[in-house]
C-alpha atoms as a PDB file:
ATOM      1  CA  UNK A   1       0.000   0.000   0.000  1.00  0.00           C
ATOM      2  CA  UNK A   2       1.357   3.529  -0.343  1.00  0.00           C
ATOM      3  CA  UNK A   3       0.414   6.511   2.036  1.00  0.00           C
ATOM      4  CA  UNK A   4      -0.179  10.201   1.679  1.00  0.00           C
ATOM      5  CA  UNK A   5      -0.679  13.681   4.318  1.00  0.00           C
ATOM      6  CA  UNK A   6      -3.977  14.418   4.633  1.00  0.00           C
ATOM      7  CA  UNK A   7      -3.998  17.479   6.967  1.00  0.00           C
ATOM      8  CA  UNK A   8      -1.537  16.277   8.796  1.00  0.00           C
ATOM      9  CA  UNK A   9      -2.656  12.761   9.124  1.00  0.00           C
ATOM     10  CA  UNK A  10      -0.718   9.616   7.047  1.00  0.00           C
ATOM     11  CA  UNK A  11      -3.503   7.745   5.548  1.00  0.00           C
ATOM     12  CA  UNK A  12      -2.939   4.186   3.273  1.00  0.00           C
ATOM     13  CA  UNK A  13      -4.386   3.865  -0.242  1.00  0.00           C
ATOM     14  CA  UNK A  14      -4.324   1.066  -3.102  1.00  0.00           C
ATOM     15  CA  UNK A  15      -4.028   2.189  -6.843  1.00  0.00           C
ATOM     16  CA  UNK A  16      -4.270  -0.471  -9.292  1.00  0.00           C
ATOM     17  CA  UNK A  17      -5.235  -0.437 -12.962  1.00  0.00           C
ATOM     18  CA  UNK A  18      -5.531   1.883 -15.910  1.00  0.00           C
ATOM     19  CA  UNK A  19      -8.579   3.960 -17.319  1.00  0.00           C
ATOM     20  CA  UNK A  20     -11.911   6.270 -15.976  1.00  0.00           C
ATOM     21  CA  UNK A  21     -10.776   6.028 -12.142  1.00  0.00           C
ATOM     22  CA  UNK A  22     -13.016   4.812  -9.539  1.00  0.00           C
ATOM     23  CA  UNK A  23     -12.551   6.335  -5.724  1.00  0.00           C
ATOM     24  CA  UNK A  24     -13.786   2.930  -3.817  1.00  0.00           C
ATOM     25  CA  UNK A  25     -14.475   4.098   0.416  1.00  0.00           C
ATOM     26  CA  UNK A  26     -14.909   1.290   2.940  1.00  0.00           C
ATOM     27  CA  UNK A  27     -17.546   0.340   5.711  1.00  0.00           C
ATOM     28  CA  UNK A  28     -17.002   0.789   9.071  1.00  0.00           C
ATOM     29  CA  UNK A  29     -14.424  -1.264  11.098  1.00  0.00           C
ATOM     30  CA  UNK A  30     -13.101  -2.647   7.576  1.00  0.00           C
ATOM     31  CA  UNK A  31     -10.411  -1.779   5.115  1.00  0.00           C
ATOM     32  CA  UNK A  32      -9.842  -1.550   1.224  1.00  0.00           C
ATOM     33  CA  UNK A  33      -8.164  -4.714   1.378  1.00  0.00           C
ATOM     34  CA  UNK A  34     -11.757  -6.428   3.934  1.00  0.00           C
ATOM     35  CA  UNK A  35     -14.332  -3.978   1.761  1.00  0.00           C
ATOM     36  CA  UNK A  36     -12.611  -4.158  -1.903  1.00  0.00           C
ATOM     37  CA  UNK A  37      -9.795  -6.334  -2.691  1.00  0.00           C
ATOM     38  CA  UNK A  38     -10.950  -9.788  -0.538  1.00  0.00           C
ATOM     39  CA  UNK A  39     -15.020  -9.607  -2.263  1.00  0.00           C
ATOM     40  CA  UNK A  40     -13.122  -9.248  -5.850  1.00  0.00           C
ATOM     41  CA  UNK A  41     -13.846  -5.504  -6.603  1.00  0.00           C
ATOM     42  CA  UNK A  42     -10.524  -4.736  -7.651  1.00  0.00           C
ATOM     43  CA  UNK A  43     -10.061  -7.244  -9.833  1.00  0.00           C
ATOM     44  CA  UNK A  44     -14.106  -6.742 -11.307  1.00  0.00           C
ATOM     45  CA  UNK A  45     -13.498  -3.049 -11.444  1.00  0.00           C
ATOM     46  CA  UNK A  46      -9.614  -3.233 -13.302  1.00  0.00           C
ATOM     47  CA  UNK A  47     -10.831  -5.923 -15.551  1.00  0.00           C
ATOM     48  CA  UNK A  48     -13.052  -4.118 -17.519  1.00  0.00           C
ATOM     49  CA  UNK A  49     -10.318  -1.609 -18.159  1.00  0.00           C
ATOM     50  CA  UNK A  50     -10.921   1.064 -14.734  1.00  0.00           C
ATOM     51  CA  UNK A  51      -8.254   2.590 -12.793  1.00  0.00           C
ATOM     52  CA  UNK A  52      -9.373   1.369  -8.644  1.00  0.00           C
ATOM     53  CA  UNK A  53      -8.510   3.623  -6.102  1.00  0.00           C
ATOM     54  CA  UNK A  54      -9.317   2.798  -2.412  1.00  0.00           C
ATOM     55  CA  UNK A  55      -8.746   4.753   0.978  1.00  0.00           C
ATOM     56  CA  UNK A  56      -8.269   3.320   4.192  1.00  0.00           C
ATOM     57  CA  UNK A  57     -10.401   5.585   6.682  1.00  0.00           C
ATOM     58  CA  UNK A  58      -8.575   7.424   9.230  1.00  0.00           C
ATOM     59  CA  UNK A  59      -8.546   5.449  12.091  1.00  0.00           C
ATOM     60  CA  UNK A  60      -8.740   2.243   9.775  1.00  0.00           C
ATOM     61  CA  UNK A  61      -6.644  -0.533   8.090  1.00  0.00           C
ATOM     62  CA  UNK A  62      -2.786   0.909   7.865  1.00  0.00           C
ATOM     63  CA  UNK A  63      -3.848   4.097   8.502  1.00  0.00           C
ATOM     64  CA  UNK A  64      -3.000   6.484  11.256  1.00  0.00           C
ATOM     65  CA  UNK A  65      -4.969   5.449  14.363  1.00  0.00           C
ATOM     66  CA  UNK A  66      -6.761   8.922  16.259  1.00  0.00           C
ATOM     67  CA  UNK A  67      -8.575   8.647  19.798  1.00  0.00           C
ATOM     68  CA  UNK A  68     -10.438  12.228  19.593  1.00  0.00           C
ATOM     69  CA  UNK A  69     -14.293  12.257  18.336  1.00  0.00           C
ATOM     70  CA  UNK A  70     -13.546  15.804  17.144  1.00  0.00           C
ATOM     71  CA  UNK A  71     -11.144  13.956  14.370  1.00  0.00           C
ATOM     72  CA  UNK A  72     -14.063  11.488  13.347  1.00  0.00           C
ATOM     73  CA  UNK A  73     -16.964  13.192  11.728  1.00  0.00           C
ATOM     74  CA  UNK A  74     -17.986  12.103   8.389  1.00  0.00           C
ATOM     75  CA  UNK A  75     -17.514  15.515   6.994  1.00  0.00           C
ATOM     76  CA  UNK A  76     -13.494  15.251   7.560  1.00  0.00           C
ATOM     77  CA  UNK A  77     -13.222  12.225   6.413  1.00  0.00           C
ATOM     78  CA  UNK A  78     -14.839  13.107   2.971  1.00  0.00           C
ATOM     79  CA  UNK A  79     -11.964  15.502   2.898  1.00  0.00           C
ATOM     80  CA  UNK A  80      -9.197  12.702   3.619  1.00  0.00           C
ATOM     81  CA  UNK A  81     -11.096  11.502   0.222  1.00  0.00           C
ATOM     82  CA  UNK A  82     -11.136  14.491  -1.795  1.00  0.00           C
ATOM     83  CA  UNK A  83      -7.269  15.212  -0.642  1.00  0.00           C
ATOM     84  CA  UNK A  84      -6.335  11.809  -2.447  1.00  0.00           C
ATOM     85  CA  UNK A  85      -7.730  12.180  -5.569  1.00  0.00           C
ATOM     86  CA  UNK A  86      -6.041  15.999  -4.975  1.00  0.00           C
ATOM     87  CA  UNK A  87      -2.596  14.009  -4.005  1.00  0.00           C
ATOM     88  CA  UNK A  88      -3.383  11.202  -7.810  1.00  0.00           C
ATOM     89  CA  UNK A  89      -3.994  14.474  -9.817  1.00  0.00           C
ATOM     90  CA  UNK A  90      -7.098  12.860 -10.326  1.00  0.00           C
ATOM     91  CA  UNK A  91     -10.087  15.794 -11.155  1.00  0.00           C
ATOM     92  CA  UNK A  92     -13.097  13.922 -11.628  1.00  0.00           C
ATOM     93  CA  UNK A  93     -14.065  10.226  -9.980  1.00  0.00           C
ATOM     94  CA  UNK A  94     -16.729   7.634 -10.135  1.00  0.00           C
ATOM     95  CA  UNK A  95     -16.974   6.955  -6.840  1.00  0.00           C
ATOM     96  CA  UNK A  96     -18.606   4.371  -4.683  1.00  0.00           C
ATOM     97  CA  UNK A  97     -18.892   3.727  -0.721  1.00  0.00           C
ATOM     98  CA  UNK A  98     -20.398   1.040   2.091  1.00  0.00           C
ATOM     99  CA  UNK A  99     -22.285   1.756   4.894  1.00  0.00           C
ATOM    100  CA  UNK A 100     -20.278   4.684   6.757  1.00  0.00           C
ATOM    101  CA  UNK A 101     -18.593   4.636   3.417  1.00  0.00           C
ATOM    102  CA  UNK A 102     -21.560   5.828   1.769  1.00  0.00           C
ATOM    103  CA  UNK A 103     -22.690   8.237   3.860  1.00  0.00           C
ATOM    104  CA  UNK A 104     -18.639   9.851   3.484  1.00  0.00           C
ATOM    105  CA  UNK A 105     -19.097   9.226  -0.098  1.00  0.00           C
ATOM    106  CA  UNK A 106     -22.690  11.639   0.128  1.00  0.00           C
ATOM    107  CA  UNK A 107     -20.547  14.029   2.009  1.00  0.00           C
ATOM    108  CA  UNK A 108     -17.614  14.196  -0.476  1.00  0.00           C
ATOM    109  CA  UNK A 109     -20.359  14.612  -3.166  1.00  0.00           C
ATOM    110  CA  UNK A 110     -21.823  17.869  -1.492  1.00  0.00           C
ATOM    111  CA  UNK A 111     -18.726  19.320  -0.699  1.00  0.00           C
ATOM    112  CA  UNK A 112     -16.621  18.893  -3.790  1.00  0.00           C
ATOM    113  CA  UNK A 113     -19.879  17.529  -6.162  1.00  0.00           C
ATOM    114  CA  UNK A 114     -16.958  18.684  -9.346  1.00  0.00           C
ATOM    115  CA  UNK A 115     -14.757  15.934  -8.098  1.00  0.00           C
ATOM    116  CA  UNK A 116     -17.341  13.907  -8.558  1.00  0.00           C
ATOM    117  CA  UNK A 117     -18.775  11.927 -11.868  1.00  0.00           C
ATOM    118  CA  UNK A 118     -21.428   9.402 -10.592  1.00  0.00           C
ATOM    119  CA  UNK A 119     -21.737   7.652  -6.844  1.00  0.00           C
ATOM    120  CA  UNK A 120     -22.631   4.472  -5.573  1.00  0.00           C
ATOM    121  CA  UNK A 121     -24.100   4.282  -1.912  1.00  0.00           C
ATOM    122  CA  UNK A 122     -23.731   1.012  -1.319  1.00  0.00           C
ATOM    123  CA  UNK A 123     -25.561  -0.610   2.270  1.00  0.00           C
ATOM    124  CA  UNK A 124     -26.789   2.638   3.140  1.00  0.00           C
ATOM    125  CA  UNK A 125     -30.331   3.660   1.829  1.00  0.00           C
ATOM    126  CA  UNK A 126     -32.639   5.878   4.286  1.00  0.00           C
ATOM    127  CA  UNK A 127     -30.701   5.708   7.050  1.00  0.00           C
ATOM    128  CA  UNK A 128     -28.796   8.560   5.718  1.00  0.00           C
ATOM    129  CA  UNK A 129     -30.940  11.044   6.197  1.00  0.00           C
ATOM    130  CA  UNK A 130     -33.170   8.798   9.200  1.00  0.00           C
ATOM    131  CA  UNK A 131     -30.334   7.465  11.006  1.00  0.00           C
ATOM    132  CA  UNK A 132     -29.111   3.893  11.534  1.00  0.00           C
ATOM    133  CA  UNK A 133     -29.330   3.509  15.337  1.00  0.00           C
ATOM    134  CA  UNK A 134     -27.619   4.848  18.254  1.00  0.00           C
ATOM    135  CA  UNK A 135     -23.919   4.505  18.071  1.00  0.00           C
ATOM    136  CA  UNK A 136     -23.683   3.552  22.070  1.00  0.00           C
ATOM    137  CA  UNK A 137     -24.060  -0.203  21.930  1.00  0.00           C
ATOM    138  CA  UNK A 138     -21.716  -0.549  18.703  1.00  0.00           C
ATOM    139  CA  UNK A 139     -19.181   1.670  21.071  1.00  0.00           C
ATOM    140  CA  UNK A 140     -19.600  -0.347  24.221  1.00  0.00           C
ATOM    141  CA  UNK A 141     -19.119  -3.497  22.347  1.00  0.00           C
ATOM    142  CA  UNK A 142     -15.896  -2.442  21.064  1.00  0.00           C
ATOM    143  CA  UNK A 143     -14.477  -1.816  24.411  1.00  0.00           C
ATOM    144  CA  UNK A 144     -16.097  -4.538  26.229  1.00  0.00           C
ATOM    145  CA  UNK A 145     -13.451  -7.128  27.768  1.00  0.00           C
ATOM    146  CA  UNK A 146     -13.956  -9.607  25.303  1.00  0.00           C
ATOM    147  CA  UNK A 147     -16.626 -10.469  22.878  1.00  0.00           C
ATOM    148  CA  UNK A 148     -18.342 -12.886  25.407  1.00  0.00           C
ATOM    149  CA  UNK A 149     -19.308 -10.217  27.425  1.00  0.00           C
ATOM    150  CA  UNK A 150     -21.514  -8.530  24.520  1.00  0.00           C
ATOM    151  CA  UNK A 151     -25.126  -9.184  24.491  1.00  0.00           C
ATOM    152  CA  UNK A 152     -26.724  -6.466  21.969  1.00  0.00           C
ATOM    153  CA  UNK A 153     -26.583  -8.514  18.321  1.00  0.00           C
ATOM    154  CA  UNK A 154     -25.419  -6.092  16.329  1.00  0.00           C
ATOM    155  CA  UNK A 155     -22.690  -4.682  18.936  1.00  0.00           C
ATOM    156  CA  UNK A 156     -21.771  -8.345  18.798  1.00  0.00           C
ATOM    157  CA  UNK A 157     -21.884  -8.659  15.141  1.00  0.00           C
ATOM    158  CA  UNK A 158     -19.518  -5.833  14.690  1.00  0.00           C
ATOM    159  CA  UNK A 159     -17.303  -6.678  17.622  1.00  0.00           C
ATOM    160  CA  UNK A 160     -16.440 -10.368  15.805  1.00  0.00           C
ATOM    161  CA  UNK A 161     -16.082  -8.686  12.777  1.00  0.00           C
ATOM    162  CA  UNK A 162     -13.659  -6.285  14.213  1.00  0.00           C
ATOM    163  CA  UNK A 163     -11.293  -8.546  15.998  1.00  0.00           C
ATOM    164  CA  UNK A 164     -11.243 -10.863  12.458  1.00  0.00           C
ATOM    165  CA  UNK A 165      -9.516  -7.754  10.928  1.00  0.00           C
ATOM    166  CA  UNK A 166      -7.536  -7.407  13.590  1.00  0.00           C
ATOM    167  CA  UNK A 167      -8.111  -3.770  13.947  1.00  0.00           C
ATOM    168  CA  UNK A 168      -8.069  -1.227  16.274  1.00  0.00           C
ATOM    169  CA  UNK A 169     -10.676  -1.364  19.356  1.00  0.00           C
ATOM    170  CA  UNK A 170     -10.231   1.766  20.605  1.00  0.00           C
ATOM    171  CA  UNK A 171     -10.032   3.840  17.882  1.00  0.00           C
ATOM    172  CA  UNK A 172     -12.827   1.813  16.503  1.00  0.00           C
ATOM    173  CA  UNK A 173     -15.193   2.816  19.278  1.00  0.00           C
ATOM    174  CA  UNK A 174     -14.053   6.614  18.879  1.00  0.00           C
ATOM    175  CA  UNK A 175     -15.020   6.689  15.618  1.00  0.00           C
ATOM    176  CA  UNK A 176     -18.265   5.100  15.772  1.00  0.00           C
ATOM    177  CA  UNK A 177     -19.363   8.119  18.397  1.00  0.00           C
ATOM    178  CA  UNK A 178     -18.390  10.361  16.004  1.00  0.00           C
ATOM    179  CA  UNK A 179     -19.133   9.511  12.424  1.00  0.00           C
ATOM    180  CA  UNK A 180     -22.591   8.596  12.109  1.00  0.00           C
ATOM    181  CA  UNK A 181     -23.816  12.757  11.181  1.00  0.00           C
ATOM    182  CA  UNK A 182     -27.185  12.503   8.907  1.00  0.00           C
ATOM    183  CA  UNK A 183     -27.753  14.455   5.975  1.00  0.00           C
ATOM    184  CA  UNK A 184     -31.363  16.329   5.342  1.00  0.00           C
ATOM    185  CA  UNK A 185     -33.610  15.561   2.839  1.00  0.00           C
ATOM    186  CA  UNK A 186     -32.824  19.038   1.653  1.00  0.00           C
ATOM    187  CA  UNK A 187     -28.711  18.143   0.840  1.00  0.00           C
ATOM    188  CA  UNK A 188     -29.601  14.962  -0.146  1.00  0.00           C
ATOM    189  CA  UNK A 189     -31.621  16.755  -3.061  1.00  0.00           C
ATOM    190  CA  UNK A 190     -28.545  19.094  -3.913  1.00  0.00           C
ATOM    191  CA  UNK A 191     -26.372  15.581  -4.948  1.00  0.00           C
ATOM    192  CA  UNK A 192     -27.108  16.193  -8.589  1.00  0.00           C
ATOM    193  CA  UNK A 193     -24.171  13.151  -9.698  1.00  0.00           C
ATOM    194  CA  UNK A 194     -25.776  10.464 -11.126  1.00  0.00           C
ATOM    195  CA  UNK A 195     -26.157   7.719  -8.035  1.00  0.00           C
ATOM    196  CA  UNK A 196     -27.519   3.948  -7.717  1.00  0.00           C
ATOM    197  CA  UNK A 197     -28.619   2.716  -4.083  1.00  0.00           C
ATOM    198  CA  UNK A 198     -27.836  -0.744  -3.761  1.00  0.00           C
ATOM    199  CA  UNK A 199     -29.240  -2.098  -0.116  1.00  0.00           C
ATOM    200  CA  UNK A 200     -29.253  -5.749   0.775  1.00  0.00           C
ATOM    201  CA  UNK A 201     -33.039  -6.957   0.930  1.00  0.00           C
ATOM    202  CA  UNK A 202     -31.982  -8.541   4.483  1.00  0.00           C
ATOM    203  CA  UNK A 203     -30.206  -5.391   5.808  1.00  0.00           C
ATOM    204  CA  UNK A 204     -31.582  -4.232   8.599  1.00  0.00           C
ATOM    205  CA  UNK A 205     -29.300  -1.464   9.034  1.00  0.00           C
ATOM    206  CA  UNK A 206     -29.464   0.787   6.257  1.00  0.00           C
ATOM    207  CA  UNK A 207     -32.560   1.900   5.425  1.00  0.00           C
ATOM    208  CA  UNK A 208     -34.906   2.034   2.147  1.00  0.00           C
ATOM    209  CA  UNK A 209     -32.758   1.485  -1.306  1.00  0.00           C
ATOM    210  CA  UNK A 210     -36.068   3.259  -2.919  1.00  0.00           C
ATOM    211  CA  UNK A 211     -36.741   5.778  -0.107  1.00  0.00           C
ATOM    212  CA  UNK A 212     -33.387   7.185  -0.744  1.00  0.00           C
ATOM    213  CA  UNK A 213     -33.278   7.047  -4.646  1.00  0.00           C
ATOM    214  CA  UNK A 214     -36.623   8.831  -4.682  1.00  0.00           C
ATOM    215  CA  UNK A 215     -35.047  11.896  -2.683  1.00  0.00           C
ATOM    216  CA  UNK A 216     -31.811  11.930  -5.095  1.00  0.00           C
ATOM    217  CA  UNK A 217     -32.347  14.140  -8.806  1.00  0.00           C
ATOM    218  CA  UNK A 218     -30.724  11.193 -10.676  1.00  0.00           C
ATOM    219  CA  UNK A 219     -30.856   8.017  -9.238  1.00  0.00           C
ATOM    220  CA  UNK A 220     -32.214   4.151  -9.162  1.00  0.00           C
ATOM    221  CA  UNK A 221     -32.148   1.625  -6.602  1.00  0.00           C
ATOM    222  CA  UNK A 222     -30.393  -1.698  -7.081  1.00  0.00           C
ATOM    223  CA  UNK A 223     -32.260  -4.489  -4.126  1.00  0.00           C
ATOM    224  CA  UNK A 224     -29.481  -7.249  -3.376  1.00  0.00           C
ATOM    225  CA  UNK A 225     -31.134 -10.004  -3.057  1.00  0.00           C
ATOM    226  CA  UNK A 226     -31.191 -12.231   0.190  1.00  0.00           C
ATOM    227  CA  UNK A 227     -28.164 -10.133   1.534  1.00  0.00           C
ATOM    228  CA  UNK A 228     -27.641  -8.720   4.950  1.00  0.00           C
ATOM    229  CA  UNK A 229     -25.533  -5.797   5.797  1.00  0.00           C
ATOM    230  CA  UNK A 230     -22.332  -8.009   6.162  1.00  0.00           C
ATOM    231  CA  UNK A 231     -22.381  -9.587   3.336  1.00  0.00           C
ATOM    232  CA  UNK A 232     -24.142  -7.774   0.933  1.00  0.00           C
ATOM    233  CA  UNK A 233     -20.699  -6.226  -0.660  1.00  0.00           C
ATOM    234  CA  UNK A 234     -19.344  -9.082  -2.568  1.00  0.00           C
ATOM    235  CA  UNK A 235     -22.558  -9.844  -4.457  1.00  0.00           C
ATOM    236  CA  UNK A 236     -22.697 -11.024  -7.876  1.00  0.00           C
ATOM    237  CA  UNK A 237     -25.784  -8.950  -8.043  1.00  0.00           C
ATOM    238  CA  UNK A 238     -24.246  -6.168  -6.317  1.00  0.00           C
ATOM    239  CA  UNK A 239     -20.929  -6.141  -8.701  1.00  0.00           C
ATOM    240  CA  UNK A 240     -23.004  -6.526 -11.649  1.00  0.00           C
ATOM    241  CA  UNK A 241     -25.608  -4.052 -10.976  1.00  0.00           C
ATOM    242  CA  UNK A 242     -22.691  -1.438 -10.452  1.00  0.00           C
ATOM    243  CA  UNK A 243     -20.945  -1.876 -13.863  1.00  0.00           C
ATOM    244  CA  UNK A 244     -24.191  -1.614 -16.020  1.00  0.00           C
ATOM    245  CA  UNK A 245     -24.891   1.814 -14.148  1.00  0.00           C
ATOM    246  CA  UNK A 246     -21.358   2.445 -14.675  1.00  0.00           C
ATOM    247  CA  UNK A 247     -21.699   1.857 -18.194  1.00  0.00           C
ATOM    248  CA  UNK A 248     -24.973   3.891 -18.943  1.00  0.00           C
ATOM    249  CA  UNK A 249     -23.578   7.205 -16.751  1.00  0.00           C
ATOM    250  CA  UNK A 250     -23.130  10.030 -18.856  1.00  0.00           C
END
């Protein structure tokens, strides 16, 4: 992986391929290599000729690790996002997020929307603008002893997932307090890049795939069939559904 400053802060990237570049940002408590590179999106996205970018989140992967909430908002780290593609010489991305990913990606859109050519929000649909939950239990999970002592289910889920990828607990639960900021209906509206929606139809995190197209100028919803929110990202239906919009963007 390579690095760049970002305000200060060394964040990790991947850059792979050749052709339109694609700005890929990860899920909570993952990585590029967890969110991207093990479901086969690098390798979907650079075979059909696409140059992949991918951040790893501050606070994330082999990125710089931060223990302030003030350094966690979404906001900032749709900047870390919009400073890469700054650091590439890269003016204009497709670009596509998961979950907290998505809702950075909606950020990045509405801050810099000229940076960007056409967005995926992938495992987030109304729960941008509704909200997903209360961060507290995901937190608390994080810096319980040990898994064992977590009871909530999805504090749980995210806890296993967490130690898998060997990341960091503490920084984990610091983010999660900080980075779940919803966007109105109003700024949703004002995302004018074309977008797809794509939402497992077992996720019970993140919210309508149609509720949220409907509030976007240009969008469409893409259902994943039988998917939860963990597993959703390395669909078949998911991969597929994002290179035919891909493909039909202006």
């Amino acid at each position: 992986m390579k690095s760049f400053n970002s305000a200060g802060l060394t964040l990790a990237y991947r850059d792979e391929g050749e052709g339109d570049p694609i700005l890929l940002i990860h899920g909570f408590a993952s990585s590029s290599y967890m969110n991207w590179v093990y479901p086969g999106w690098f390798k979907t996205l650079t075979e059909t000729g696409r140059r992949v970018i991918a951040i790893d989140n501050r606070g994330h992967g082999e990125s710089e690790k931060l223990y302030d909430t003030a350094l966690y908002p979404a906001p900032l780290m749709a900047e870390d996002a919009a400073r890469l593609l700054d650091h590439l010489g890269i003016a204009r991305a497709d670009v596509m997020g998961y979950s907290m990913g998505a809702r950075i990606s909606a950020f990045l859109s509405l801050a810099a929307p000229e940076k960007v050519r056409s967005v995926v929000f992938g495992g987030l649909g109304m729960g941008m603008v509704d909200g997903v939950g209360p961060p507290g239990p995901i937190a608390e999970a994080l810096e319980a002893p040990s898994l064992e002592d977590v009871t909530d289910p999805v504090g749980r889920a995210f806890r296993k997932f967490a130690e898998n990828t060997k990341s960091d607990l503490r920084a984990l639960a610091t983010c999660m307090r900080a980075s779940r900021q919803i966007i109105d209906r109003a700024d949703v509206a004002r995302i004018s890049a074309p977008a797809l929606v794509a939402v497992g139809t077992r996720d019970e995190i993140a919210g309508s795939a149609s509720g949220l197209a409907a509030l976007l100028p240009d969008a469409a919803a893409l259902d994943i069939p039988d998917r939860d929110h963990m597993v959703a990202v390395g669909d078949k239906v998911y991969k597929s559904g994002v290179l035919e919009f891909l493909e039909r963007r202006p």
